[in-house]
Protein backbone atom coordinates (compact mmCIF):
# COMPACT_ATOMS: atom_id res chain seq x y z
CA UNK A 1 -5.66 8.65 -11.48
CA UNK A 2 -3.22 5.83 -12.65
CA UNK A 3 -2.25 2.79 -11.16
CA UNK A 4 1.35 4.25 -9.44
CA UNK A 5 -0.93 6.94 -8.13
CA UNK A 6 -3.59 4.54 -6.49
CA UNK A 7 -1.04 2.25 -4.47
CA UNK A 8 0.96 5.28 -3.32
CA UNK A 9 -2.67 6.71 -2.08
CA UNK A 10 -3.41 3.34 -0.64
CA UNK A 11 -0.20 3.04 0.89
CA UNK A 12 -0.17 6.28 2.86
CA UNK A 13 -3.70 5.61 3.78
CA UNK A 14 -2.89 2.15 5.34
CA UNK A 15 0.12 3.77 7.16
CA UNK A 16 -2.16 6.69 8.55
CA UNK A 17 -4.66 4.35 9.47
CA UNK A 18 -2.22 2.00 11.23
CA UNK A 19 -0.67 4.73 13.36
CA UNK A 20 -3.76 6.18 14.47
CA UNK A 21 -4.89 2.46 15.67
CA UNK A 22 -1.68 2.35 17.27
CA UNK A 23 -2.80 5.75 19.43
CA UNK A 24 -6.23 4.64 19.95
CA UNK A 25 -7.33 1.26 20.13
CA UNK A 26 -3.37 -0.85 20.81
CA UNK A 27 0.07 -0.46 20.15
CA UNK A 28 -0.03 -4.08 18.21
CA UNK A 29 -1.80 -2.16 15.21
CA UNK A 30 2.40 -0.97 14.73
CA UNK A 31 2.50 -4.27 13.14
CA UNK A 32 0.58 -2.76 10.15
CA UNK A 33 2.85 0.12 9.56
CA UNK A 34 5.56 -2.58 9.85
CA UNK A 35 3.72 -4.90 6.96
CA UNK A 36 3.19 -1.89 4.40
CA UNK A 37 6.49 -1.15 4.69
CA UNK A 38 7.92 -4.40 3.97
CA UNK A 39 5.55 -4.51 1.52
CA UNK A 40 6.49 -1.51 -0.36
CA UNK A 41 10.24 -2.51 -0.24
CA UNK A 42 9.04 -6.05 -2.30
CA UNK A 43 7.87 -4.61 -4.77
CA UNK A 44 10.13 -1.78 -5.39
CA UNK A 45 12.33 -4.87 -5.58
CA UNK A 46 10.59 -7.49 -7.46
CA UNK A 47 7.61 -5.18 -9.14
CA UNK A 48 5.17 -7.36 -7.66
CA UNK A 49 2.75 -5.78 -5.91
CA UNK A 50 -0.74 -7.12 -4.37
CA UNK A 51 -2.35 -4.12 -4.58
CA UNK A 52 -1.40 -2.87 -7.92
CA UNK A 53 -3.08 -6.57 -8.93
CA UNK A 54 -6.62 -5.56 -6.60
CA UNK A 55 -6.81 -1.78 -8.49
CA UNK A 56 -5.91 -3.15 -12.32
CA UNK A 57 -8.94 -5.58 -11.72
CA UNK A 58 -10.75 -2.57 -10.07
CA UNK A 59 -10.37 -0.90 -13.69
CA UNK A 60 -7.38 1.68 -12.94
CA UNK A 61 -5.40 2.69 -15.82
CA UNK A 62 -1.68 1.37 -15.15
CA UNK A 63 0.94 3.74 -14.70
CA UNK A 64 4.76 3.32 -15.50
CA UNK A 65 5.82 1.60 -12.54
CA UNK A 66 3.30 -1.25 -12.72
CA UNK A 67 2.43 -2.77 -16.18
């Protein structure tokens, strides 16, 4: 698995996750879908991504979108 591969996964997993907090524990846990998605619009825009950072320490081998 490369790095592009790992956020992606990570990403979907966080949205998932939020949305089924939202159902069962409080509709506040929206908020996380909402901060993901910002998230992934920053770095499609600036290529700066938190999590890619986290998973290239974490050993992952990078991928083409974050080098």
């Amino acid at each position: 698995m490369n790095l592009d591969r790992a956020v992606m996964m990570f990403a979907g997993l966080m949205v998932l996750a939020s949305l089924a907090l939202t159902h069962w524990v409080h509709p506040a846990w929206a908020w996380l879908t909402v901060f993901v998605g910002l998230n992934l619009l920053q770095a499609s825009m600036t290529g700066f991504c938190p999590a890619a950072m986290v998973f290239k320490r974490l050993g992952v081998r990078p991928g083409a979108a974050f080098r």
